[in-house]
Structures are given as structure tokens and as C-alpha cells.
PDB file of N, CA and C in Angstrom:
ATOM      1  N   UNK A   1     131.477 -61.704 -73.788  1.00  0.00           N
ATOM      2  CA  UNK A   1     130.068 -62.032 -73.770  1.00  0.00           C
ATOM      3  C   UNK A   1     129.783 -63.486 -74.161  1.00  0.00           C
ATOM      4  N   UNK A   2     130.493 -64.501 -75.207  1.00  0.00           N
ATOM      5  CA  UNK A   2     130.276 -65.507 -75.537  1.00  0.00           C
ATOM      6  C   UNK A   2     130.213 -66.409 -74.128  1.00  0.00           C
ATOM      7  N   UNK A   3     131.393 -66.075 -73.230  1.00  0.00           N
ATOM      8  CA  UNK A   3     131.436 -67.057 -72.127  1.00  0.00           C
ATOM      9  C   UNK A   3     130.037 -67.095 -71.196  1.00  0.00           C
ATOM     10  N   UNK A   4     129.878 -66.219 -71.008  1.00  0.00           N
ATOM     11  CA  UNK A   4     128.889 -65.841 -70.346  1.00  0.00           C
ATOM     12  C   UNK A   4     127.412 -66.739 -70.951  1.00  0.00           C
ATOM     13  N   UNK A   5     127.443 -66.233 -72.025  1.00  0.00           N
ATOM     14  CA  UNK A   5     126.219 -66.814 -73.272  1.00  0.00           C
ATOM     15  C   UNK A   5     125.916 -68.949 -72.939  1.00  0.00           C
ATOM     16  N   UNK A   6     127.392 -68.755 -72.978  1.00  0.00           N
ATOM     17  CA  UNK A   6     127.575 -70.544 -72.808  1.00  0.00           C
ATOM     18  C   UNK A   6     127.111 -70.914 -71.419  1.00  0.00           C
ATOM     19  N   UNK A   7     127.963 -70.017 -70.400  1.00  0.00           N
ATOM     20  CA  UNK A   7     127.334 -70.461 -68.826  1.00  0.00           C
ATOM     21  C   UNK A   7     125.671 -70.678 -68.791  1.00  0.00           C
ATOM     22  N   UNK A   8     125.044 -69.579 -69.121  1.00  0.00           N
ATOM     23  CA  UNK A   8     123.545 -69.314 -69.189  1.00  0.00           C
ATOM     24  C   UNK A   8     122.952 -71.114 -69.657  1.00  0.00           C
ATOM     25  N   UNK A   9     123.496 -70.821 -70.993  1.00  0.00           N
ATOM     26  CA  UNK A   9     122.975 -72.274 -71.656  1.00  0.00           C
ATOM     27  C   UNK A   9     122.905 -73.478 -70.770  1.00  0.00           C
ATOM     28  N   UNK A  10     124.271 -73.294 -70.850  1.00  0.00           N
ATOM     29  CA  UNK A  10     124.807 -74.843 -69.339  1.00  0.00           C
ATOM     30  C   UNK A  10     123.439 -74.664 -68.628  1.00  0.00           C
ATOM     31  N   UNK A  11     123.557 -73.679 -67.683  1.00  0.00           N
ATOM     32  CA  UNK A  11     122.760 -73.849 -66.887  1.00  0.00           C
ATOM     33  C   UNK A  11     121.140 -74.473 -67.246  1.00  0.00           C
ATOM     34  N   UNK A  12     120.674 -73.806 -68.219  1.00  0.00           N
ATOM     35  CA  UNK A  12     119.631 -74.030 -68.898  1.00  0.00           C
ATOM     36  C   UNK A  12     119.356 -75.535 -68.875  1.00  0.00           C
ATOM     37  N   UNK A  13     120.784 -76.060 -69.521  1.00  0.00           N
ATOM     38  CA  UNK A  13     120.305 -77.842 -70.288  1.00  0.00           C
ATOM     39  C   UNK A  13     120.151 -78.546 -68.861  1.00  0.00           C
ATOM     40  N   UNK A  14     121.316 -78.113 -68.512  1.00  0.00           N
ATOM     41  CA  UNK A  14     121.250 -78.953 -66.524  1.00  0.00           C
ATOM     42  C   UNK A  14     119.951 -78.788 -65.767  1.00  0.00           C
ATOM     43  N   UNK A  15     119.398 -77.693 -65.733  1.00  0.00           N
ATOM     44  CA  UNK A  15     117.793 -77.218 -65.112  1.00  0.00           C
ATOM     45  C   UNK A  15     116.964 -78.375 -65.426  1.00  0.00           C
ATOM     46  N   UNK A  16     116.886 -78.185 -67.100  1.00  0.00           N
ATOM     47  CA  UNK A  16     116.421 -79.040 -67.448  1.00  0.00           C
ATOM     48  C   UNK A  16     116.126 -80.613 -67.437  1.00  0.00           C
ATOM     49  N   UNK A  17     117.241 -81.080 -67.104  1.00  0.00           N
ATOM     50  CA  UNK A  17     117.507 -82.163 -67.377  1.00  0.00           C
ATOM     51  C   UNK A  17     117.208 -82.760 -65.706  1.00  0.00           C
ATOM     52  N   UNK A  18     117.386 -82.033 -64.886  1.00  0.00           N
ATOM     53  CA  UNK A  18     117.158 -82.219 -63.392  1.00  0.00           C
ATOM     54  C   UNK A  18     115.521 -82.298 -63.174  1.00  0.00           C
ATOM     55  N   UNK A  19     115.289 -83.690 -62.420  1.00  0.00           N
ATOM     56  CA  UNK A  19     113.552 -83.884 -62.275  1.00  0.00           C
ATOM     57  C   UNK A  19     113.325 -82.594 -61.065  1.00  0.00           C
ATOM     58  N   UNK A  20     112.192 -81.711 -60.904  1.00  0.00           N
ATOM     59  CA  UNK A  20     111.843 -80.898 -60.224  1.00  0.00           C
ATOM     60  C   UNK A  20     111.458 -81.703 -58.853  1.00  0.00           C
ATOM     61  N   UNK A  21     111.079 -81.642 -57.663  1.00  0.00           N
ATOM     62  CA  UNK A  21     111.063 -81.965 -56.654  1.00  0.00           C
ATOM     63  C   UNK A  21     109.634 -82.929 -56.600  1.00  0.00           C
ATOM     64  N   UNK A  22     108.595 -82.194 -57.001  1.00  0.00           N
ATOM     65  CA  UNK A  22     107.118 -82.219 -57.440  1.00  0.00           C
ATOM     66  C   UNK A  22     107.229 -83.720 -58.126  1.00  0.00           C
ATOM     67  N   UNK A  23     108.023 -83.270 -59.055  1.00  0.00           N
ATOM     68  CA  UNK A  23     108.227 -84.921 -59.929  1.00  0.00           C
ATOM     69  C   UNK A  23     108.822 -85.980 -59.122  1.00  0.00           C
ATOM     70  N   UNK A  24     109.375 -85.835 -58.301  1.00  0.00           N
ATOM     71  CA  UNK A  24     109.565 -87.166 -57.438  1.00  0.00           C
ATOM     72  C   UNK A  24     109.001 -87.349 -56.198  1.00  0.00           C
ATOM     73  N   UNK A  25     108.784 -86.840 -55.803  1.00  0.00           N
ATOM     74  CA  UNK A  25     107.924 -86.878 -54.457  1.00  0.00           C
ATOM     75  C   UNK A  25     106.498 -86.138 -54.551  1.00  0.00           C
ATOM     76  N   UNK A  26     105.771 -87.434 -53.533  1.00  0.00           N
ATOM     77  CA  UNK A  26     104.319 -86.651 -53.347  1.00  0.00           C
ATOM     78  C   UNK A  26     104.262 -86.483 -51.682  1.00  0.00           C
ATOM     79  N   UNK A  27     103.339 -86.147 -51.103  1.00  0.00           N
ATOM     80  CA  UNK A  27     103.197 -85.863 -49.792  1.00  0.00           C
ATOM     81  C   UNK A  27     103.797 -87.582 -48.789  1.00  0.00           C
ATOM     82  N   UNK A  28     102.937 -88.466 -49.316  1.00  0.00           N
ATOM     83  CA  UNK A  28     103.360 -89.585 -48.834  1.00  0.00           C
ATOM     84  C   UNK A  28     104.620 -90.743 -49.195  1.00  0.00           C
ATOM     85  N   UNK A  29     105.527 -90.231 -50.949  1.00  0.00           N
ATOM     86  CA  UNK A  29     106.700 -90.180 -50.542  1.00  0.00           C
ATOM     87  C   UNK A  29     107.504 -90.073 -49.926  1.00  0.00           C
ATOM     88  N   UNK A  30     107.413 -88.514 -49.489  1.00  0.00           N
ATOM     89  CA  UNK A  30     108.359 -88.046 -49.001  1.00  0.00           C
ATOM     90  C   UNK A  30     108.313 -88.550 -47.588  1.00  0.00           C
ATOM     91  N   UNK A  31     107.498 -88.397 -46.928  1.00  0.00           N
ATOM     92  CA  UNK A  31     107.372 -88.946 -45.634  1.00  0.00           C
ATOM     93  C   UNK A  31     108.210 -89.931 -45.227  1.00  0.00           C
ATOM     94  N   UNK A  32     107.980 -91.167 -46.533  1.00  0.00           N
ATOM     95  CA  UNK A  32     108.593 -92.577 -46.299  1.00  0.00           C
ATOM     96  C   UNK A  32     110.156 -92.130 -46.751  1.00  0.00           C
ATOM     97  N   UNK A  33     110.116 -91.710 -47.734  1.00  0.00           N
ATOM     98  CA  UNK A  33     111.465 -91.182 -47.737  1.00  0.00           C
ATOM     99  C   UNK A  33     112.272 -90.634 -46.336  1.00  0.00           C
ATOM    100  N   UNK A  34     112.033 -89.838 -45.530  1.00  0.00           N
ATOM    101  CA  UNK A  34     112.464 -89.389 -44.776  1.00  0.00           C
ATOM    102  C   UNK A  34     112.626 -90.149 -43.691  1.00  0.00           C
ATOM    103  N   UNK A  35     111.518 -90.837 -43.741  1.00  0.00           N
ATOM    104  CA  UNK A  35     111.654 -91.840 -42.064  1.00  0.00           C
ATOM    105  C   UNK A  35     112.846 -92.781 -42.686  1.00  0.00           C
ATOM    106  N   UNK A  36     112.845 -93.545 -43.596  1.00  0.00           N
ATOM    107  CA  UNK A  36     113.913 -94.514 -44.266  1.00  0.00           C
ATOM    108  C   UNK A  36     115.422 -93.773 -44.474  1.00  0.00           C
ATOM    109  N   UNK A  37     115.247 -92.434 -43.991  1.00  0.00           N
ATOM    110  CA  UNK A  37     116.644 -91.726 -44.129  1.00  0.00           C
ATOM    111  C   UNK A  37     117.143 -91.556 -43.174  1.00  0.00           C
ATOM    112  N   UNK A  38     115.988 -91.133 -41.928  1.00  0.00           N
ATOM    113  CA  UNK A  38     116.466 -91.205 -40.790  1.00  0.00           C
ATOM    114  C   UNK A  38     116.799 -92.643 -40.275  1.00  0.00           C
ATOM    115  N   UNK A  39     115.839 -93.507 -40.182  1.00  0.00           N
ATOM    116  CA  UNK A  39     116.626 -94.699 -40.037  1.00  0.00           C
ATOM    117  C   UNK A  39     117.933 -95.484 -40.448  1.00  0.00           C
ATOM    118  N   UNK A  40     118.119 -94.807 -41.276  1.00  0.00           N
ATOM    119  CA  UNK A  40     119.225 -95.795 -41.858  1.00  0.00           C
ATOM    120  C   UNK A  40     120.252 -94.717 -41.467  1.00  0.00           C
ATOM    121  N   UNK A  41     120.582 -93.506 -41.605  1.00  0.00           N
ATOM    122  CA  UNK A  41     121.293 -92.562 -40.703  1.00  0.00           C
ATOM    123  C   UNK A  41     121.691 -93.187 -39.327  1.00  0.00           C
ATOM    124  N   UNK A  42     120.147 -93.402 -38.182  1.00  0.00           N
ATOM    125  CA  UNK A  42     120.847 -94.259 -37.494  1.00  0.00           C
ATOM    126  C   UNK A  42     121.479 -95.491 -37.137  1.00  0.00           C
ATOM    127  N   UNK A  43     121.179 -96.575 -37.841  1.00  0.00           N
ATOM    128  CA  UNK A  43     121.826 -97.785 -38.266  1.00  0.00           C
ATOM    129  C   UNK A  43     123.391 -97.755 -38.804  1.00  0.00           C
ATOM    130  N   UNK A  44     123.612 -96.823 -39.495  1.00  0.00           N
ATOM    131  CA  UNK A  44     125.370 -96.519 -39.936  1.00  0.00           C
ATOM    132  C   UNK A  44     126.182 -95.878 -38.714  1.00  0.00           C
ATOM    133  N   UNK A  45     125.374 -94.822 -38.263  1.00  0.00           N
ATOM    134  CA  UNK A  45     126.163 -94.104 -37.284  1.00  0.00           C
ATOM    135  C   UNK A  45     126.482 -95.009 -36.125  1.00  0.00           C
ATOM    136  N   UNK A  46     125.184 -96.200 -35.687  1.00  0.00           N
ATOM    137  CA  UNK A  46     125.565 -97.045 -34.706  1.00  0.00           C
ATOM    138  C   UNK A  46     126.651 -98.330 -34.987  1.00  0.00           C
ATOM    139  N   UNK A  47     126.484 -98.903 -36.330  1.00  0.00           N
ATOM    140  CA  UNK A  47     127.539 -99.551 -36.887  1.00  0.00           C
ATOM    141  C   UNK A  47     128.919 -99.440 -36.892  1.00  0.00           C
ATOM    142  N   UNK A  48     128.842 -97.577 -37.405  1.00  0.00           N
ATOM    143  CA  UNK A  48     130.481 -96.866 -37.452  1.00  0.00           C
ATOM    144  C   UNK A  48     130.765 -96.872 -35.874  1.00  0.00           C
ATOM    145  N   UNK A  49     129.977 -96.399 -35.179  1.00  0.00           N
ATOM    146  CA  UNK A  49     130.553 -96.568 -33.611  1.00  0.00           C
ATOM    147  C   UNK A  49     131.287 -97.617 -33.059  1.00  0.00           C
ATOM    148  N   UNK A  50     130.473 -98.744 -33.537  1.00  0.00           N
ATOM    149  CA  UNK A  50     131.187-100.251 -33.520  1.00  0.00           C
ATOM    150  C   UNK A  50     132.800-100.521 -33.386  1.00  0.00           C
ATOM    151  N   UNK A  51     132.824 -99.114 -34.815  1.00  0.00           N
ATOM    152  CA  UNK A  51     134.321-100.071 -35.404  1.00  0.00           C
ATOM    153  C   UNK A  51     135.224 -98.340 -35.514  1.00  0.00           C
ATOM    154  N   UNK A  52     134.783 -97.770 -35.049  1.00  0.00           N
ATOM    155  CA  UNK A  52     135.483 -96.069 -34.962  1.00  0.00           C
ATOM    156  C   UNK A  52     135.928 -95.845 -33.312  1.00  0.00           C
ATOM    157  N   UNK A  53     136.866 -95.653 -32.976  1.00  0.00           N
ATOM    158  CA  UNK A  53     137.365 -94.869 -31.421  1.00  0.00           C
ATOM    159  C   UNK A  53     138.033 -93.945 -31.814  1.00  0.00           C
ATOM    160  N   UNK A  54     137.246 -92.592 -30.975  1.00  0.00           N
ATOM    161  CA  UNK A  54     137.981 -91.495 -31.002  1.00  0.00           C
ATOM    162  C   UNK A  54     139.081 -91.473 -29.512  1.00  0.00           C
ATOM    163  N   UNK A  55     140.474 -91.462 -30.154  1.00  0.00           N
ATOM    164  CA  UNK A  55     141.457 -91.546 -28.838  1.00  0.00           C
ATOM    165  C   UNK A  55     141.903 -89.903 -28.784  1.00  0.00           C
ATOM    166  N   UNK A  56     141.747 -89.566 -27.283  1.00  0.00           N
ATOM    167  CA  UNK A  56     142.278 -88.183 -26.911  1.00  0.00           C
ATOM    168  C   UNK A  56     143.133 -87.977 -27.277  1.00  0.00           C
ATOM    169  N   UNK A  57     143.847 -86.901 -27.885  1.00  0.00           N
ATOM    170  CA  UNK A  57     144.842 -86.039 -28.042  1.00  0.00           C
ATOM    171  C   UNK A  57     145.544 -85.845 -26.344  1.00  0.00           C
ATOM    172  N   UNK A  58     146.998 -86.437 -26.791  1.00  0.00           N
ATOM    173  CA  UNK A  58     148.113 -86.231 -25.029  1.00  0.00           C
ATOM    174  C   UNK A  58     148.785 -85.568 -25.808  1.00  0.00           C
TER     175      UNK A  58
END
């Protein structure tokens, strides 16, 4: 039972200690957040293309 007792806790302080979603984002955060994620998603993926070749398997 002690182990158990400790997991619970853990979990507890970590919950805690983690900002809730609410707390970082508002409606118009997130928005910008997302467009700036998608963009830059595509900016790496076109970059890595640059310098990545996938060669067929003979």
C-alpha cells in the first residue's frame, strides 16, 4: 500500500505543478498559436526536404 500511497502523491505534486490549459491560452492565443505551428511545421518539413532523399530499396 505505501507504493501506491507515493504514486497517488507524485501524481498529485506533478498535476499541480502543471499550468492547466485555461492558464495559458485564451481563445485568441491559441489561434495564433496554432497558425505559428502550422507554419513553422511547414517551413522545416520544406527545409528537411532540401537536404533529406529518400533512395528506393533494390
Amino acid at each position: 500500500m505505501p507504493k501506491k500511497d507515493y504514486n497517488l502523491r507524485l501524481i498529485d505534486t506533478i498535476y499541480e505543478q502543471v499550468p492547466a490549459f485555461t492558464d495559458l491560452f485564451d481563445e485568441d492565443t491559441w489561434y495564433i498559436f496554432a497558425a505559428c505551428f502550422v507554419a513553422g511545421t511547414c517551413v522545416l518539413a520544406f527545409l528537411l526536404s532540401r537536404f533529406i532523399t529518400i533512395q528506393p530499396v533494390d
